[in-house]
C-alpha atoms as a PDB file:
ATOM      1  CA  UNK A   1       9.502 -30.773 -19.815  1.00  0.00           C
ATOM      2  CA  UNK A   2       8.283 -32.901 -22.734  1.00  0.00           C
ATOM      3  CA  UNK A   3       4.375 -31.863 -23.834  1.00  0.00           C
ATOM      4  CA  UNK A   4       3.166 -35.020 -22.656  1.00  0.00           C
ATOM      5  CA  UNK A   5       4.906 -35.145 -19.040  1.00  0.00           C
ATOM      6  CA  UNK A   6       2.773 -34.333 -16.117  1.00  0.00           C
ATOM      7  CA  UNK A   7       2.579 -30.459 -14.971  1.00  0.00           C
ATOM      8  CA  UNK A   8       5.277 -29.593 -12.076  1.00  0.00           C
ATOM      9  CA  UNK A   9       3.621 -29.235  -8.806  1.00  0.00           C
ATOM     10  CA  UNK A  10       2.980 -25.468  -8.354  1.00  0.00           C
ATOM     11  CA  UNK A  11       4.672 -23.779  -5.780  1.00  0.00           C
ATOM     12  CA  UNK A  12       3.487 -21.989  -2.846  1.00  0.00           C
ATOM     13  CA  UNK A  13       3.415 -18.295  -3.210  1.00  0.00           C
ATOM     14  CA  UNK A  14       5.438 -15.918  -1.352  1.00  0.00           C
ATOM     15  CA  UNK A  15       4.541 -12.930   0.525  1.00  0.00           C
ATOM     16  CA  UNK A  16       6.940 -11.043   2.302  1.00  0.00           C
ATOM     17  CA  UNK A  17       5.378  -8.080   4.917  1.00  0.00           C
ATOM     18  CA  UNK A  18       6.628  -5.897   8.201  1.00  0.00           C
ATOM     19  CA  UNK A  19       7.096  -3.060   9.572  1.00  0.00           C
ATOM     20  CA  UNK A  20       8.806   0.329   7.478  1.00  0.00           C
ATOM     21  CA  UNK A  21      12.469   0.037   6.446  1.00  0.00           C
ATOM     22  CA  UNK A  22      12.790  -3.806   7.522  1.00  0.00           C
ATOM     23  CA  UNK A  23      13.887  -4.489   4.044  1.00  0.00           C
ATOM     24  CA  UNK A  24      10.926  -5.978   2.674  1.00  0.00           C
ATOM     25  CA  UNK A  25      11.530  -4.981  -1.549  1.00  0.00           C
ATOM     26  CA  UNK A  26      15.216  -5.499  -0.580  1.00  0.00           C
ATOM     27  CA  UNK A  27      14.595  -9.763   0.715  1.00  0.00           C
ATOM     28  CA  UNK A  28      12.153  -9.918  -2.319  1.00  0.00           C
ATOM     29  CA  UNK A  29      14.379  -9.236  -4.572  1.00  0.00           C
ATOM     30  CA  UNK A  30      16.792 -11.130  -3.233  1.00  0.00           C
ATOM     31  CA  UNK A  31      14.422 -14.653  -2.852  1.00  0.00           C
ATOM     32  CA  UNK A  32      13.991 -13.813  -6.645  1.00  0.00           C
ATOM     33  CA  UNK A  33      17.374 -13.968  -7.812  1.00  0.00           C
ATOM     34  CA  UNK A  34      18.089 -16.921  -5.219  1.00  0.00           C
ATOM     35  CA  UNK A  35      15.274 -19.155  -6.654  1.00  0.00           C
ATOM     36  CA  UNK A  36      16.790 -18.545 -10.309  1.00  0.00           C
ATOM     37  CA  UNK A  37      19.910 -19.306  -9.261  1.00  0.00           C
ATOM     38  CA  UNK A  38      18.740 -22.434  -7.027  1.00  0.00           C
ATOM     39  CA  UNK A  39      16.653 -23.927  -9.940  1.00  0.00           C
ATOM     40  CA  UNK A  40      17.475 -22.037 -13.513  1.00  0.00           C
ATOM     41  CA  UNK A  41      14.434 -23.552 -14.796  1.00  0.00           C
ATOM     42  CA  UNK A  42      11.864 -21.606 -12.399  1.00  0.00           C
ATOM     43  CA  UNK A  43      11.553 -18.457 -12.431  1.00  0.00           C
ATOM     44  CA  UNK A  44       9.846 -15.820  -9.482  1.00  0.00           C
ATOM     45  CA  UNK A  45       8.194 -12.111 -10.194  1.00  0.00           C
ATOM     46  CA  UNK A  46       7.650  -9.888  -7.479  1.00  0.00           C
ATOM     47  CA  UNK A  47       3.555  -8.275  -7.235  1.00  0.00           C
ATOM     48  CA  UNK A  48       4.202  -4.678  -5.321  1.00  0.00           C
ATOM     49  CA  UNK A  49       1.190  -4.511  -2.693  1.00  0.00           C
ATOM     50  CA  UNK A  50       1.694  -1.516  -1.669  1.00  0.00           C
ATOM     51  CA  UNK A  51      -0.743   1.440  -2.532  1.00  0.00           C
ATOM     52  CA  UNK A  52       1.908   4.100  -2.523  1.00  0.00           C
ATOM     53  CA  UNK A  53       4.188   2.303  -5.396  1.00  0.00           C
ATOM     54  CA  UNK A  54       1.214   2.405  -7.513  1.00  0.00           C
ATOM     55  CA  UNK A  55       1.477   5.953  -7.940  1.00  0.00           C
ATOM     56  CA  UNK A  56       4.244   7.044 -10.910  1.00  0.00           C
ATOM     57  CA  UNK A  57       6.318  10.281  -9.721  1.00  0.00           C
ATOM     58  CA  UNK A  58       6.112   9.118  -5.994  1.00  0.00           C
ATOM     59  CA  UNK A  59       9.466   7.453  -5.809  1.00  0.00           C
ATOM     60  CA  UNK A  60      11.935   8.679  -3.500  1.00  0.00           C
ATOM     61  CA  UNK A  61       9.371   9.117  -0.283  1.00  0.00           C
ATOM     62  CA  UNK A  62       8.184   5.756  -0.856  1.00  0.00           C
ATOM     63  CA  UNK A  63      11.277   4.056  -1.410  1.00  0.00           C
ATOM     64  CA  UNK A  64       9.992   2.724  -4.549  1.00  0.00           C
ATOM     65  CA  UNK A  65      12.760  -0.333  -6.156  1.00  0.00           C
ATOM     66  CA  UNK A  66      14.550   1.413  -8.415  1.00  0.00           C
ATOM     67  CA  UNK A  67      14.417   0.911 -12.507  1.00  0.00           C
ATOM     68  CA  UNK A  68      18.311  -1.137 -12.186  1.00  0.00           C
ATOM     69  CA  UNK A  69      16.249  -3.271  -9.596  1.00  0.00           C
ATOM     70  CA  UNK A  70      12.792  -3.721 -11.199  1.00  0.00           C
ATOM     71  CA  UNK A  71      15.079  -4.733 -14.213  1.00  0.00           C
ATOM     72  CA  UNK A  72      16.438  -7.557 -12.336  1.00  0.00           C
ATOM     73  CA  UNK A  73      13.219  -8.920 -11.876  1.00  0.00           C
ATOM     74  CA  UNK A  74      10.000  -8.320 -13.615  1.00  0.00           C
ATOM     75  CA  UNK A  75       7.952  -6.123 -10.863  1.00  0.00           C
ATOM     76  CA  UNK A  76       4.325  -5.519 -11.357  1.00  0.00           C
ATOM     77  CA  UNK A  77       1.381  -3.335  -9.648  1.00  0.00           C
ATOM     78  CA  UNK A  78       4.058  -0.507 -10.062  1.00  0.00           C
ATOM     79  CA  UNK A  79       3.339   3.034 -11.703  1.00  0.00           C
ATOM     80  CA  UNK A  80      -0.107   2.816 -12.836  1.00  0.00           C
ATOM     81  CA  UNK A  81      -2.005   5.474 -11.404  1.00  0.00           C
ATOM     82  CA  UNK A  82      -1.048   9.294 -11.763  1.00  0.00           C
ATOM     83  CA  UNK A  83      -1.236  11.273  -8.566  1.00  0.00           C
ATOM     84  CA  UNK A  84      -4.826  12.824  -9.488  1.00  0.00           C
ATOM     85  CA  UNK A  85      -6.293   8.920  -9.841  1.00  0.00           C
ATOM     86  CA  UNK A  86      -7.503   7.803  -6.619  1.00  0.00           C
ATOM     87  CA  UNK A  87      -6.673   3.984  -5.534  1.00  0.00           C
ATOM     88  CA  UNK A  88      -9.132   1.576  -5.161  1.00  0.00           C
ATOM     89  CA  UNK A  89      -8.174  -1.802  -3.644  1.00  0.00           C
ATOM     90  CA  UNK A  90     -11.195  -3.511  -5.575  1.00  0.00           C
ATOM     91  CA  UNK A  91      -9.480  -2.515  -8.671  1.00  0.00           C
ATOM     92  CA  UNK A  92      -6.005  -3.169  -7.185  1.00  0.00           C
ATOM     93  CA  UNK A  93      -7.338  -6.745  -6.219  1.00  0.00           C
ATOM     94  CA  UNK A  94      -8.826  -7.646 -10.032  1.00  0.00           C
ATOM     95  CA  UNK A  95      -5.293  -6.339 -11.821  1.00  0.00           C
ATOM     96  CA  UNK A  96      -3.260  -7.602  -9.131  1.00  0.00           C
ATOM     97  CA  UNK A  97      -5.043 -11.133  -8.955  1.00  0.00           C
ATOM     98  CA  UNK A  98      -4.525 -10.969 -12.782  1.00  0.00           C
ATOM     99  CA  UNK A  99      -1.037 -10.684 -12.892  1.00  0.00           C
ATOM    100  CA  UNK A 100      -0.532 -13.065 -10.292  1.00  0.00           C
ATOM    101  CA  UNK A 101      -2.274 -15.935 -12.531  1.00  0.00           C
ATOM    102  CA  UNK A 102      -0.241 -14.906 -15.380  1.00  0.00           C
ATOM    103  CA  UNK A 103       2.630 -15.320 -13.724  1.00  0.00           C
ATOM    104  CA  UNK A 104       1.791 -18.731 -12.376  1.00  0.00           C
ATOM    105  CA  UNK A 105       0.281 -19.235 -15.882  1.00  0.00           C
ATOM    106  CA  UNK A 106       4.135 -19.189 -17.015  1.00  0.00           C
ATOM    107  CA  UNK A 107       5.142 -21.399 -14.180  1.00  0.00           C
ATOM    108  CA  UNK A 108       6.657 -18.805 -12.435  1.00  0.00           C
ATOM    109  CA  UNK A 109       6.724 -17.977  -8.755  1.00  0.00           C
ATOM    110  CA  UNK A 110       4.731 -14.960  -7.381  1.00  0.00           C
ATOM    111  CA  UNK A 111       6.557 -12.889  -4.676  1.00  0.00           C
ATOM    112  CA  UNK A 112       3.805 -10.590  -2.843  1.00  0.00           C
ATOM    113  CA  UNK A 113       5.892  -7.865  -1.432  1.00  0.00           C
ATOM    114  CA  UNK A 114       3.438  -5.378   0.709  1.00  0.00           C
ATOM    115  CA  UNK A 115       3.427  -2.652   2.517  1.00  0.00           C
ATOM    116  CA  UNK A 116      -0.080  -2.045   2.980  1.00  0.00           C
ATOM    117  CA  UNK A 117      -2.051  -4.807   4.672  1.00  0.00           C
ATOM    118  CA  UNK A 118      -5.653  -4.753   3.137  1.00  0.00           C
ATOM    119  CA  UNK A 119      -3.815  -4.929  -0.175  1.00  0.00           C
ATOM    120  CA  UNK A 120      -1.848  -7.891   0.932  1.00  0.00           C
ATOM    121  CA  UNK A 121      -4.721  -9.129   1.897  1.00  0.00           C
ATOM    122  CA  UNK A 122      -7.021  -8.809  -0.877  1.00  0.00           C
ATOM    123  CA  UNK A 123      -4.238 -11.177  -2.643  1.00  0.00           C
ATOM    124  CA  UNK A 124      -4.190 -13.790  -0.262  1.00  0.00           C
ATOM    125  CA  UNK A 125      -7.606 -13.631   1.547  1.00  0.00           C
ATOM    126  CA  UNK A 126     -10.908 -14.610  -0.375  1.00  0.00           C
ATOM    127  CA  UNK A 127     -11.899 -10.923   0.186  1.00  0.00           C
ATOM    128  CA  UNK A 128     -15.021  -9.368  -1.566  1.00  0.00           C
ATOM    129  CA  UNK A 129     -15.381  -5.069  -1.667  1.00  0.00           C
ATOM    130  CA  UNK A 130     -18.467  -4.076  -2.412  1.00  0.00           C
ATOM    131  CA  UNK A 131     -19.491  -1.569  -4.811  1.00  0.00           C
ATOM    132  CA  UNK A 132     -19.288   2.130  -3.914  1.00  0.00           C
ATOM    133  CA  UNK A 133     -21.733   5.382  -3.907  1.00  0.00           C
ATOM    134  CA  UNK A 134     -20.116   8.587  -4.187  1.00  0.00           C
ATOM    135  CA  UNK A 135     -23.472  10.384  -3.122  1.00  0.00           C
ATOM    136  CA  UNK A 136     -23.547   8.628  -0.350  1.00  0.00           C
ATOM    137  CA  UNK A 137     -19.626   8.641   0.659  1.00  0.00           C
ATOM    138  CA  UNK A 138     -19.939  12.541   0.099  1.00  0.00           C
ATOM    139  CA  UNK A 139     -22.710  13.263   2.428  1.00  0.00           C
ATOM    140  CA  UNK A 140     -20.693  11.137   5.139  1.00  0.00           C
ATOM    141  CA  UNK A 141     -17.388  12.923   4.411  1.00  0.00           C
ATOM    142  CA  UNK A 142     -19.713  16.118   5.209  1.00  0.00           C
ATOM    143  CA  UNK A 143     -20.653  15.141   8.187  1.00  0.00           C
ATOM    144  CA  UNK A 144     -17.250  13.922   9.272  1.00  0.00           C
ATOM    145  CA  UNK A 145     -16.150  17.530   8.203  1.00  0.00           C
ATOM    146  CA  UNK A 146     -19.105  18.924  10.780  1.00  0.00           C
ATOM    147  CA  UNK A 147     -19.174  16.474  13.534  1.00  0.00           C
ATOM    148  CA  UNK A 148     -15.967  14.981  13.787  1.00  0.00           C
ATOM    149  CA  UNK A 149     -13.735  11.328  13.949  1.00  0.00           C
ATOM    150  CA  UNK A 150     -15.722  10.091  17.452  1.00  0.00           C
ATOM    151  CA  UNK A 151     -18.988  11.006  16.353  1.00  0.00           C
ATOM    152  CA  UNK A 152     -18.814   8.986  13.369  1.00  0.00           C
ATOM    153  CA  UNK A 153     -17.003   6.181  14.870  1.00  0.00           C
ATOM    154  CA  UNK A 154     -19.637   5.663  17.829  1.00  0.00           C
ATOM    155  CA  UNK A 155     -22.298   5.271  14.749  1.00  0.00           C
ATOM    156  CA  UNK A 156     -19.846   2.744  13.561  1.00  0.00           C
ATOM    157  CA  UNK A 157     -19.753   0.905  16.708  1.00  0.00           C
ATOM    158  CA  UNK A 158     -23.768   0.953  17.465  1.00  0.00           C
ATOM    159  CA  UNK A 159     -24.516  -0.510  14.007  1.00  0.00           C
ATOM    160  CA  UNK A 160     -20.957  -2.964  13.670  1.00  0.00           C
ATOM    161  CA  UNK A 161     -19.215  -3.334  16.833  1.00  0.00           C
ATOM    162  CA  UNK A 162     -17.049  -5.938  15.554  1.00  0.00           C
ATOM    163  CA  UNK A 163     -15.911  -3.685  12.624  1.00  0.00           C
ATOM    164  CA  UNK A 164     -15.484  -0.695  15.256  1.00  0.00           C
ATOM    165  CA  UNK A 165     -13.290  -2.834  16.994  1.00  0.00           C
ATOM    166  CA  UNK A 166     -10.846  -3.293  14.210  1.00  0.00           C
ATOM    167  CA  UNK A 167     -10.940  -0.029  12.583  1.00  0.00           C
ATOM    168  CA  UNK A 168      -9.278   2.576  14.569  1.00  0.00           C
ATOM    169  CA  UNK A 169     -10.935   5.526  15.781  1.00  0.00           C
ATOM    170  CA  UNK A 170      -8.837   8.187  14.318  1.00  0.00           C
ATOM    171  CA  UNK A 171      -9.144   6.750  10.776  1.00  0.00           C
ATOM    172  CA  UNK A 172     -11.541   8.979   9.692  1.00  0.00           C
ATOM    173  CA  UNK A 173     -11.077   7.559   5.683  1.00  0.00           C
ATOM    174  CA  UNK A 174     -11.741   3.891   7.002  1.00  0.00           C
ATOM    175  CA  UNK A 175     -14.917   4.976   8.918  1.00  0.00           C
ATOM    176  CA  UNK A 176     -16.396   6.712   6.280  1.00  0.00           C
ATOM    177  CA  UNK A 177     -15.959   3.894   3.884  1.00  0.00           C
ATOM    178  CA  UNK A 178     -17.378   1.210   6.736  1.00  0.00           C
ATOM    179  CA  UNK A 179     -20.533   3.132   6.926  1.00  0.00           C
ATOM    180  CA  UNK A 180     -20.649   3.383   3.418  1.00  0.00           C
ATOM    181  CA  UNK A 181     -20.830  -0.212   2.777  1.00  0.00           C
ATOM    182  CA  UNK A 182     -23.471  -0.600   5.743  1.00  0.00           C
ATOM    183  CA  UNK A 183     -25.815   1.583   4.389  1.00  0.00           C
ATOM    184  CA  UNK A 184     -25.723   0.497   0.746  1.00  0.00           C
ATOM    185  CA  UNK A 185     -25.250  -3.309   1.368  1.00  0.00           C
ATOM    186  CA  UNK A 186     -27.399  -3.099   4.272  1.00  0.00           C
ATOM    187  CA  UNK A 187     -24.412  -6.002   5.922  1.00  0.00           C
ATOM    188  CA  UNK A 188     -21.946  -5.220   8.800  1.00  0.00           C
ATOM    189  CA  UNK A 189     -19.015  -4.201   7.476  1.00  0.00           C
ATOM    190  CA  UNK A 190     -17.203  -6.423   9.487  1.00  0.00           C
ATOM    191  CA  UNK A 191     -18.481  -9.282   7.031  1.00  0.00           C
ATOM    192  CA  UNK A 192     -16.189  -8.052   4.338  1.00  0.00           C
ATOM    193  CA  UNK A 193     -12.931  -7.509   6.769  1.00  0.00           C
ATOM    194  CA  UNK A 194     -10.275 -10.342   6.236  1.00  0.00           C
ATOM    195  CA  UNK A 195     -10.480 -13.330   7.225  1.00  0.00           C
ATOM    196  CA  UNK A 196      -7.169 -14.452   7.294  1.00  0.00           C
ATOM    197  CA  UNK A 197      -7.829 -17.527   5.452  1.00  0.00           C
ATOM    198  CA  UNK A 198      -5.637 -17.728   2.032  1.00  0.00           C
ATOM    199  CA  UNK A 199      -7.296 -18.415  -0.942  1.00  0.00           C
ATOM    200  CA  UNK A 200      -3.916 -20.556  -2.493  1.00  0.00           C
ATOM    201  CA  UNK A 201      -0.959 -22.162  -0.260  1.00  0.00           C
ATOM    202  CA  UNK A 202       1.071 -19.283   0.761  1.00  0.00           C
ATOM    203  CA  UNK A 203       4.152 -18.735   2.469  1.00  0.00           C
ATOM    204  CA  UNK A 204       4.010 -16.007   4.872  1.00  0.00           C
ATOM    205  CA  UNK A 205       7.321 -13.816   6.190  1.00  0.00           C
ATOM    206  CA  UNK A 206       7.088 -11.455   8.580  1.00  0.00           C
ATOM    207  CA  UNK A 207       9.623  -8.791   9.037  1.00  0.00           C
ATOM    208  CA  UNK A 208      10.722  -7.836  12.730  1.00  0.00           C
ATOM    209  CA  UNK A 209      13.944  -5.474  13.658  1.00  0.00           C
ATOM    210  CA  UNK A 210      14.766  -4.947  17.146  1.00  0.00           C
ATOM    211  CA  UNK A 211      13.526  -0.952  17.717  1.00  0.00           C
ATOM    212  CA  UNK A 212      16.182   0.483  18.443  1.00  0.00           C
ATOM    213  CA  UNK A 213      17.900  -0.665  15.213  1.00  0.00           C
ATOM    214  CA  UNK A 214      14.545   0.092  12.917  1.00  0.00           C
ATOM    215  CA  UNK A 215      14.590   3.831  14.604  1.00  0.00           C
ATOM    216  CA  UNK A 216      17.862   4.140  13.216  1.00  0.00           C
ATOM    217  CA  UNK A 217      17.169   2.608   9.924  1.00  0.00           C
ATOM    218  CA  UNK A 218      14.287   4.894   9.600  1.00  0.00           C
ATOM    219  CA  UNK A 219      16.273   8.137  10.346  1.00  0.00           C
ATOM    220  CA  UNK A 220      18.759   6.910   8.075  1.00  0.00           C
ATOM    221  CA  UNK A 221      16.290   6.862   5.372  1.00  0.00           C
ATOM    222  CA  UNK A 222      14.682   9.804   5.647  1.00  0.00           C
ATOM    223  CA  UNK A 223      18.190  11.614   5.467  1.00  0.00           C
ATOM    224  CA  UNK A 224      18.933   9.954   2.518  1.00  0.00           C
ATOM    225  CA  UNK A 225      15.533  10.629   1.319  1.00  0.00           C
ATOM    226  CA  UNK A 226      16.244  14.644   1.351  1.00  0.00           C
ATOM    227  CA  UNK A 227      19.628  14.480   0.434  1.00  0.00           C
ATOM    228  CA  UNK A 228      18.370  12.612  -2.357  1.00  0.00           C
ATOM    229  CA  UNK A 229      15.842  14.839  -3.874  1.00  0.00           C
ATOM    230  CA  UNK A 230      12.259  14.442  -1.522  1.00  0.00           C
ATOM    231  CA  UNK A 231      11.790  18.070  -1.730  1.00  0.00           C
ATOM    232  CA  UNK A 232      12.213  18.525  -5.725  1.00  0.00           C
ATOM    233  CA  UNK A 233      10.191  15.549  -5.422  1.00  0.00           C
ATOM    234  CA  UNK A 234       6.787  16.786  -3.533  1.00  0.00           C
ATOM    235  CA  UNK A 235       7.399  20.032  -5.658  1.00  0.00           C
ATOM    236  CA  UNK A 236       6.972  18.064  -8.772  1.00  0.00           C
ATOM    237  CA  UNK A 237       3.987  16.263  -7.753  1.00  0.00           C
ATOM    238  CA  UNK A 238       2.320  19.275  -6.568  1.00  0.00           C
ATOM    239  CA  UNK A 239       2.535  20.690  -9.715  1.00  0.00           C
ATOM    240  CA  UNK A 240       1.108  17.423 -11.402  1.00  0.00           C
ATOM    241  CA  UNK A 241      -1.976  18.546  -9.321  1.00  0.00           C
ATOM    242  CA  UNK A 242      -1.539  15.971  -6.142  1.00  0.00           C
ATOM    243  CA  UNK A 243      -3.692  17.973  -3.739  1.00  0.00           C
ATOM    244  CA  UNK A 244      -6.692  17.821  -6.197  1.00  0.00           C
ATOM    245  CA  UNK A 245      -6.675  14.383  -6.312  1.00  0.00           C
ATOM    246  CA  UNK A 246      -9.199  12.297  -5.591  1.00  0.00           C
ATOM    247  CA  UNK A 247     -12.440  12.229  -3.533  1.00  0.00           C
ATOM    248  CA  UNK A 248     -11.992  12.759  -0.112  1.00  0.00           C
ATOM    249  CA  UNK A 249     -12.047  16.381   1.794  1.00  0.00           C
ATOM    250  CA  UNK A 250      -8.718  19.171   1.351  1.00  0.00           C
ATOM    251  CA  UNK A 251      -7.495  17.734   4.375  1.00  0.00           C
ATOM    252  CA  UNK A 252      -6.761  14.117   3.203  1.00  0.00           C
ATOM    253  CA  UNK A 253      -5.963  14.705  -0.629  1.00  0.00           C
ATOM    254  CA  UNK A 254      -2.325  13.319  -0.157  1.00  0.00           C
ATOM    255  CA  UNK A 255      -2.126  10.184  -1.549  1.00  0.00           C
ATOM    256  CA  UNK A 256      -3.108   7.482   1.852  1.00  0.00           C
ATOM    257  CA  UNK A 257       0.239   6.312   2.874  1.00  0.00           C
ATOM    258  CA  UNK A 258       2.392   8.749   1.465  1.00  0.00           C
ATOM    259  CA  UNK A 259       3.878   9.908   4.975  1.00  0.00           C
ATOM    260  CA  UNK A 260       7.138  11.218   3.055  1.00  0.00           C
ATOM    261  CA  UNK A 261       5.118  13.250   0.651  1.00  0.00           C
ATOM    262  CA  UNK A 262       2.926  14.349   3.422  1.00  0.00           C
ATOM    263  CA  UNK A 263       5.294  15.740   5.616  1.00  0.00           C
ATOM    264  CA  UNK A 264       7.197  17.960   3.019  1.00  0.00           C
ATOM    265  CA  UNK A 265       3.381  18.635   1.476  1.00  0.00           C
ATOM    266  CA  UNK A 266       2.503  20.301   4.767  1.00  0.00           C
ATOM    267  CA  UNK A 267       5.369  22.663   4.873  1.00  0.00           C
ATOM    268  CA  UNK A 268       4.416  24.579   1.781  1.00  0.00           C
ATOM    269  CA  UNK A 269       3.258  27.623   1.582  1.00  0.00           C
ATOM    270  CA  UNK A 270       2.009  28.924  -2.097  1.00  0.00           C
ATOM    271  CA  UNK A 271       1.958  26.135  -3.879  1.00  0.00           C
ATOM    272  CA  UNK A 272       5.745  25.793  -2.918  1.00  0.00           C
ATOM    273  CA  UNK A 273       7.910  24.282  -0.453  1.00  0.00           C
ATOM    274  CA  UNK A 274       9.937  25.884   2.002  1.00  0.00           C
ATOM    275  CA  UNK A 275      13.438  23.579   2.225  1.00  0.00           C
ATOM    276  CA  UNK A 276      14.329  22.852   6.155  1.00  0.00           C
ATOM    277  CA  UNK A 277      18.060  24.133   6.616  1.00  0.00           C
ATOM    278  CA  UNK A 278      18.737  20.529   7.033  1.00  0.00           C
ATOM    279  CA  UNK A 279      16.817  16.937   7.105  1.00  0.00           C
ATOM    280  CA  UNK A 280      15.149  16.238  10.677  1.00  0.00           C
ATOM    281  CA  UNK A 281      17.977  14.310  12.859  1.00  0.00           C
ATOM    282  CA  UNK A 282      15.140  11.877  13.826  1.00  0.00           C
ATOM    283  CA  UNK A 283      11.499  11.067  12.645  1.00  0.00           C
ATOM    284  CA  UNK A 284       9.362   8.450  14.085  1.00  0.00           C
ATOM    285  CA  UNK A 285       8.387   5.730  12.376  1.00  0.00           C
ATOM    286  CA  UNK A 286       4.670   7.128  11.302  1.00  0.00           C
ATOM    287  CA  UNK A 287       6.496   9.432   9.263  1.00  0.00           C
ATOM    288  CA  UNK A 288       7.979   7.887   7.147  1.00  0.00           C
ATOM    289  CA  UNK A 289       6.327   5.780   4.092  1.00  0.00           C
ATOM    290  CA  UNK A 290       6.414   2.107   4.246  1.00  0.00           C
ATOM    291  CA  UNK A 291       9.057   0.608   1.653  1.00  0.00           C
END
């Protein structure tokens, strides 16, 4: 394009979400390498939104794209936290939201690939996250500790109800921070949930599989996760210092999301794992981490 033709109309962006081992990194890459090949002169980069493939060493129990892949197209919002950093989805949102202008900045396409739905969201949705206060998320932690999930959930739902509604009862971590903002925003929580209204023109695809085929994709994958080295893995990151990590109580010091590492976490005993005589012939699909 000469420097005094008019600017190409930009294109929609792309995000591409559903359910675990529905192939979202797999059709992301793929609507890449088709647009390049469609139209040589655009190009497309893929923004990870998923909070487990920001952590580096956590790669086989997330199903993280692998370096041959990544090389194929430029991947961002990959391996920039250590396991001892603790995600933050305000911070996620400024970096991601910057790499997504610099992309379009080159005229390229952005393909939003998520696993994790606030994060997708926090792309597309004009989404504020208000500030935080450790103080004050410790002393509610504390009392989760003492008095439970359902104790702290009714307190949600007497000062929010509409925020109660949409956070689930046994997501203690979610509660905790919905509280949080209450009392040092004095706002409902709820006014800072999605809205589902995006903030650009936006192409949404939603992954479905029939169940019975996504079971067996998912026990499939976990197989192939052990065979492939999930145990060496966890070991690894446990010596990297993955249970200190973080703010939150003992209990939830595993990375949010990493239901791979999780599992094989809570089978060790002294710092060590204990290798099953053989991978699990089926897991359901909360154990596994989201591709």
């Amino acid at each position: 394009m000469s420097p005094g033709s008019p600017r190409a109309p930009r294109l929609p962006r792309v995000v591409v979400v559903g359910p675990t081992a529905t192939g979202k990194s797999a059709l992301a890459l793929d609507l890449a390498e088709k647009i390049q090949t469609d139209e040589p002169a655009t190009r497309a980069e893929i923004i990870n939104a998923d909070a487990s493939l920001l952590y580096r060493g956590m790669d086989i129990g997330t199903a993280k794209p692998s370096p041959a892949e990544r090389a194929r197209v430029p991947h961002h919002q990959i391996d920039v936290l250590t396991v001892r950093d603790r995600a933050s989805v305000a911070a996620f949102q400024r970096s991601a939201r910057g790499d997504i202008d610099a992309v379009e900045s080159r005229g390229h396409l952005p393909i939003i690939a998520g696993g994790s739905g606030l994060y997708v969201r926090a792309l597309t949705d004009d989404l504020d996250f208000p500030g935080t206060d450790p103080a004050v998320r410790s002393r509610l932690s504390e009392r989760a500790e003492r008095e439970g999930t359902a104790a702290l959930h009714a307190e949600l739902a007497r000062l929010d109800p509409v925020a109660a509604e949409r956070v689930e009862a046994s997501n203690i971590r979610r509660i905790v921070r919905a509280l949080e903002v209450i009392e040092i925003t004095g706002r409902p929580f709820s006014a800072s949930l999605p809205r589902y209204e995006d903030i650009a023109p936006t192409v949404h695809i939603a992954l479905r599989c029939e169940r019975r085929l996504l079971d067996k994709r998912i026990n499939e994958r976990a197989r192939a996760m052990f065979d492939g080295g999930l145990v060496e893995e966890v070991e690894a990151l446990i010596d990297q210092g993955i249970r200190e990590g973080g703010d939150r109580p003992a209990r939830h010091r595993l990375r949010p999301g990493a239901r791979g590492h999780r599992r094989d976490h809570e089978r060790t005993r002294g710092g060590r794992l204990h290798r099953p005589g053989h991978p699990p012939a089926c897991l359901p699909p909360d154990q596994v981490v989201p591709a």
